[in-house]
PDB file of N, CA and C in Angstrom:
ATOM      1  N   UNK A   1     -24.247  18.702-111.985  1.00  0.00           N
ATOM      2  CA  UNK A   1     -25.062  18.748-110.764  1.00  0.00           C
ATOM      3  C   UNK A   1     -25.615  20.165-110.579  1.00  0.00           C
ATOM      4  N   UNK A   2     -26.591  20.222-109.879  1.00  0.00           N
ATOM      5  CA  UNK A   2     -27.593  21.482-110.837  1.00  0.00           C
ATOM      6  C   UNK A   2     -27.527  21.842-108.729  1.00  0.00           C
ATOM      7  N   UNK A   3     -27.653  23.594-108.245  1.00  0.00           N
ATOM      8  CA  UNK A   3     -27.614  23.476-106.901  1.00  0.00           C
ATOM      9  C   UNK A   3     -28.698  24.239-106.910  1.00  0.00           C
ATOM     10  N   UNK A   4     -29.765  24.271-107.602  1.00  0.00           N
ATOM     11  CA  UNK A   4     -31.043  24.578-107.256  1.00  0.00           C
ATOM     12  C   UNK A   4     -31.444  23.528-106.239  1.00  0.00           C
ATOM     13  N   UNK A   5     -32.688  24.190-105.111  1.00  0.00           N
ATOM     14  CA  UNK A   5     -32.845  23.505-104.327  1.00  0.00           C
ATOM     15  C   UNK A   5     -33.937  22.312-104.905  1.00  0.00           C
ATOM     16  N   UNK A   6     -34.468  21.233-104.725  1.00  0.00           N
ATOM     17  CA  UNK A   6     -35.224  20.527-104.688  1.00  0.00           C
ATOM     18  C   UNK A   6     -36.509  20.599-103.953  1.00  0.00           C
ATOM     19  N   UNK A   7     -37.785  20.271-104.618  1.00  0.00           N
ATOM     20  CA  UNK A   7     -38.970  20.661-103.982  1.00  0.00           C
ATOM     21  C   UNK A   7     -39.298  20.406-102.788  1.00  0.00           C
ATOM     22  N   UNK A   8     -38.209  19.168-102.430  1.00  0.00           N
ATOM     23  CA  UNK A   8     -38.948  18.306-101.113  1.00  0.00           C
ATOM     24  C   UNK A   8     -37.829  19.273 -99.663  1.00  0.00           C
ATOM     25  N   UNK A   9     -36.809  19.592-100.193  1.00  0.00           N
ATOM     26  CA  UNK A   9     -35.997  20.126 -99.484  1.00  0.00           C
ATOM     27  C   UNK A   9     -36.605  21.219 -98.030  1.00  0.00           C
ATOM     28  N   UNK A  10     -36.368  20.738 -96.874  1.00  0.00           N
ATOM     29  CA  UNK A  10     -36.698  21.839 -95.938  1.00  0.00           C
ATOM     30  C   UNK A  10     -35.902  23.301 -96.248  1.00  0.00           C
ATOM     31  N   UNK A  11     -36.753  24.510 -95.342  1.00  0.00           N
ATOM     32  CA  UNK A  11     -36.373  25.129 -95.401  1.00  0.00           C
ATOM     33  C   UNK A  11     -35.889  26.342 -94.650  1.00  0.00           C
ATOM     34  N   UNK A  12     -35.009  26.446 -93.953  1.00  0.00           N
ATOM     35  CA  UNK A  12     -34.697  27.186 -92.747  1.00  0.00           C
ATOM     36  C   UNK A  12     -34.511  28.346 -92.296  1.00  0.00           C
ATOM     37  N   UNK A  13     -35.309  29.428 -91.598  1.00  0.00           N
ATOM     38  CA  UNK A  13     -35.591  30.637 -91.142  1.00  0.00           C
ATOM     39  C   UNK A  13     -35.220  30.672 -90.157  1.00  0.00           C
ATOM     40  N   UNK A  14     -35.318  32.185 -89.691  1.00  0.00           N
ATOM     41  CA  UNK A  14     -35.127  32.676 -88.123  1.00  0.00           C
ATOM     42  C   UNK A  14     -36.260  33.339 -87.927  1.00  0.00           C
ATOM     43  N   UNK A  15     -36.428  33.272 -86.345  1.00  0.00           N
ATOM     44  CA  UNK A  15     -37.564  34.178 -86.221  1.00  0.00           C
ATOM     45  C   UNK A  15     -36.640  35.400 -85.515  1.00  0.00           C
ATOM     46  N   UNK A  16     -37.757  36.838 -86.249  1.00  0.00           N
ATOM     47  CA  UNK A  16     -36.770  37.970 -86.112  1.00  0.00           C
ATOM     48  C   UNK A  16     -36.883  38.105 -84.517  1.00  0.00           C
ATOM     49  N   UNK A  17     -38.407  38.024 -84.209  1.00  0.00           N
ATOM     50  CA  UNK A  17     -38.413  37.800 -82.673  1.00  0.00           C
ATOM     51  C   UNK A  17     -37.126  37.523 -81.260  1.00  0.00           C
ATOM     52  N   UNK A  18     -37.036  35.985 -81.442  1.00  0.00           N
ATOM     53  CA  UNK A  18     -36.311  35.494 -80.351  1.00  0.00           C
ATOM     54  C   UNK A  18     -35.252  34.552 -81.139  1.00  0.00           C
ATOM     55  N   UNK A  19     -34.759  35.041 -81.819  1.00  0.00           N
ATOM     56  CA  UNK A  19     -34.052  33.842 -83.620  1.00  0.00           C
ATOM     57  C   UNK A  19     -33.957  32.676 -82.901  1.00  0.00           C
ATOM     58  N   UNK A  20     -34.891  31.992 -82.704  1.00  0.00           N
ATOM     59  CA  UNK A  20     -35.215  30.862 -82.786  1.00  0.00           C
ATOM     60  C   UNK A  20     -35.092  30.288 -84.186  1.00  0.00           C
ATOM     61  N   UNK A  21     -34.480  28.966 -84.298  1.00  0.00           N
ATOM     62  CA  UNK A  21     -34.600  28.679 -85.712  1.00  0.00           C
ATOM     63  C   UNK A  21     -36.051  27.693 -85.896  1.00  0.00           C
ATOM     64  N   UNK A  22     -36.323  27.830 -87.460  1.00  0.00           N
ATOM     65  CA  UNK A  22     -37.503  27.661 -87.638  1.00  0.00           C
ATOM     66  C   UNK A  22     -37.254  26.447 -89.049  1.00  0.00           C
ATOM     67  N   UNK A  23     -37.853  25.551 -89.085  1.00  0.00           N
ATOM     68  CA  UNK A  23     -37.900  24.959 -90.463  1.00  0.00           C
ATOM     69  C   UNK A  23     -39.052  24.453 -91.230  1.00  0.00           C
ATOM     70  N   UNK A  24     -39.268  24.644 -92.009  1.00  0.00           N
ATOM     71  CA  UNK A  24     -41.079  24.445 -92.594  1.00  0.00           C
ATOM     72  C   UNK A  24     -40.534  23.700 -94.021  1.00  0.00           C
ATOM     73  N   UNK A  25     -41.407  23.582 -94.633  1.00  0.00           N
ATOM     74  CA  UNK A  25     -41.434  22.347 -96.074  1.00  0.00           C
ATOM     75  C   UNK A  25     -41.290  23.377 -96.613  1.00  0.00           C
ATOM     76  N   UNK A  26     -40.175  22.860 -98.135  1.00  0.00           N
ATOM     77  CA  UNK A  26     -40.478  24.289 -99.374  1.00  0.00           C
ATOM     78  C   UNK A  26     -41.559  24.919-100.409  1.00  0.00           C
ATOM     79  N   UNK A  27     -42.723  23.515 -99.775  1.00  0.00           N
ATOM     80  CA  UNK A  27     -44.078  23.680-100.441  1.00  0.00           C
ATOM     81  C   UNK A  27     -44.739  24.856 -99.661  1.00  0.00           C
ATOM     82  N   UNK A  28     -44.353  24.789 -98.188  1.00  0.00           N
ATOM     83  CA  UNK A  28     -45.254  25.886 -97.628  1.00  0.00           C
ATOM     84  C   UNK A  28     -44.405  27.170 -98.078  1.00  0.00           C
ATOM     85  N   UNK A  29     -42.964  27.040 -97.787  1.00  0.00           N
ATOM     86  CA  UNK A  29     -42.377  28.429 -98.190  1.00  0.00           C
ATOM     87  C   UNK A  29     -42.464  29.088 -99.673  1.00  0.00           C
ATOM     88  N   UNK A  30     -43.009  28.619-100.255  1.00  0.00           N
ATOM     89  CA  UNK A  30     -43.032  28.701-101.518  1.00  0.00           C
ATOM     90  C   UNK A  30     -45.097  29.542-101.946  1.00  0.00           C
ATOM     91  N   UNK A  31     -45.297  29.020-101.196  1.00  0.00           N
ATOM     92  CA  UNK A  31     -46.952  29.545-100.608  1.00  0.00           C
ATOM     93  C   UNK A  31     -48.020  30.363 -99.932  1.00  0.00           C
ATOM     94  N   UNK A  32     -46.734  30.340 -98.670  1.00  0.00           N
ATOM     95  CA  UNK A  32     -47.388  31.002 -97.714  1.00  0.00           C
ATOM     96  C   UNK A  32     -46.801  31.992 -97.383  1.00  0.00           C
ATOM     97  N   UNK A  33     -46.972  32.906 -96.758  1.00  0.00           N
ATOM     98  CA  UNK A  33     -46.370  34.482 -96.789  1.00  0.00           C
ATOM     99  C   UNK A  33     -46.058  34.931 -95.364  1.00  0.00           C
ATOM    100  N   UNK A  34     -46.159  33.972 -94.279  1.00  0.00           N
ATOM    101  CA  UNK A  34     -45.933  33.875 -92.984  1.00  0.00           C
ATOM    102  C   UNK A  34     -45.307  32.500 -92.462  1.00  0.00           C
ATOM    103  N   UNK A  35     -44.767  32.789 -91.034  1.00  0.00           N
ATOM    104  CA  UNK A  35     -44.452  31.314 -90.669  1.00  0.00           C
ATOM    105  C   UNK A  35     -44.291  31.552 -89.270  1.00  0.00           C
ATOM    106  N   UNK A  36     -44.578  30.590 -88.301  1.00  0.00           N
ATOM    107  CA  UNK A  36     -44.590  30.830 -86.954  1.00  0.00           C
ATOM    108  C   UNK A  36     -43.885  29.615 -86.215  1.00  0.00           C
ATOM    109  N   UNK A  37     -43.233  30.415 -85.341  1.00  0.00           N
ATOM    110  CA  UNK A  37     -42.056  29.712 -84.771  1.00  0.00           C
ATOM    111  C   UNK A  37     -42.781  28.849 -83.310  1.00  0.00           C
ATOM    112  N   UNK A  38     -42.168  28.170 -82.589  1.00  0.00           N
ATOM    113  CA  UNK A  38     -42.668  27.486 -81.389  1.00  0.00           C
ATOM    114  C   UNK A  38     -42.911  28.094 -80.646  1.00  0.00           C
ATOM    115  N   UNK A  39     -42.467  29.419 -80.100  1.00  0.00           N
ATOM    116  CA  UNK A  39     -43.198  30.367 -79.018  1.00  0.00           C
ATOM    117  C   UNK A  39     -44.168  31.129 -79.495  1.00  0.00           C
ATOM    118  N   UNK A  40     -44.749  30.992 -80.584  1.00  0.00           N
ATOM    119  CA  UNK A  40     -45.620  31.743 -81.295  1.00  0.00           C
ATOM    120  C   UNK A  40     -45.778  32.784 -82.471  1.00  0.00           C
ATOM    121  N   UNK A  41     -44.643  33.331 -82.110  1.00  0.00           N
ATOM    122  CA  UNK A  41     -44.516  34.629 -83.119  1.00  0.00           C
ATOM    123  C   UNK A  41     -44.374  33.721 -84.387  1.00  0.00           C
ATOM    124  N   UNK A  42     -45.772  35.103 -85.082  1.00  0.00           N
ATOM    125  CA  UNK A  42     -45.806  34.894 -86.228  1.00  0.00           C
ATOM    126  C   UNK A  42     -45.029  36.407 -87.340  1.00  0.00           C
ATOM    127  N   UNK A  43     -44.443  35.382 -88.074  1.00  0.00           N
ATOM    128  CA  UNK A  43     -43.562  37.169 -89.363  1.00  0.00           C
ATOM    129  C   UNK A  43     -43.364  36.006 -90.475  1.00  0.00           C
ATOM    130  N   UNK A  44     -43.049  37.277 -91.720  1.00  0.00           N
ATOM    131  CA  UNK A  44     -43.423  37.309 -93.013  1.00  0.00           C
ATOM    132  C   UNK A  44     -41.740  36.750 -93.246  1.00  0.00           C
ATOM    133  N   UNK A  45     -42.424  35.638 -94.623  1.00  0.00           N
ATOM    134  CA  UNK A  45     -41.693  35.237 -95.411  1.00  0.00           C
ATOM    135  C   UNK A  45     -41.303  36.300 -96.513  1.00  0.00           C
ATOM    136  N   UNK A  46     -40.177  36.444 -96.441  1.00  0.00           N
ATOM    137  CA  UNK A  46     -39.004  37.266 -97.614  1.00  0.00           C
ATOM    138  C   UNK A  46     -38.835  35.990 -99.178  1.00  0.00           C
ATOM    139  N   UNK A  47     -39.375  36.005 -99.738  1.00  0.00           N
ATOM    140  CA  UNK A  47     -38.893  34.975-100.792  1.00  0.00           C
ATOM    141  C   UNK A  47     -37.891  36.201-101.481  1.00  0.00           C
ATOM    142  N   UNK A  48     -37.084  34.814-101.795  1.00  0.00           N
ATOM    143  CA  UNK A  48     -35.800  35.453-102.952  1.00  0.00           C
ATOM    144  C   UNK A  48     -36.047  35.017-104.422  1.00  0.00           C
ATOM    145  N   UNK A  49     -35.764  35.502-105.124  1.00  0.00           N
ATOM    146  CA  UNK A  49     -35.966  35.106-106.302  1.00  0.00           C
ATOM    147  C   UNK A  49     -34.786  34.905-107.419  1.00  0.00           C
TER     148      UNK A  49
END
């Protein structure tokens, strides 16, 4: 059993803001270089590698 994540898998952040938690698709995290939480604030995706 392999524990790489899977493509379809959500993916879960904080916002540094108000750490609100945040969850977006791993297609966008994988893409996009920002992400914005429900009160608005927008901040940068950290990818790990």
């Amino acid at each position: 059993m392999s524990d790489e994540p899977k493509k379809d898998d959500p993916v879960e952040l904080r916002c540094p803001k108000c750490r609100e938690k945040v969850t977006i698709p791993r297609e966008q995290a994988d893409t996009a270089m920002h992400a914005r939480c429900s009160k608005g604030h927008e901040f940068e995706i950290a990818r790990a590698i």
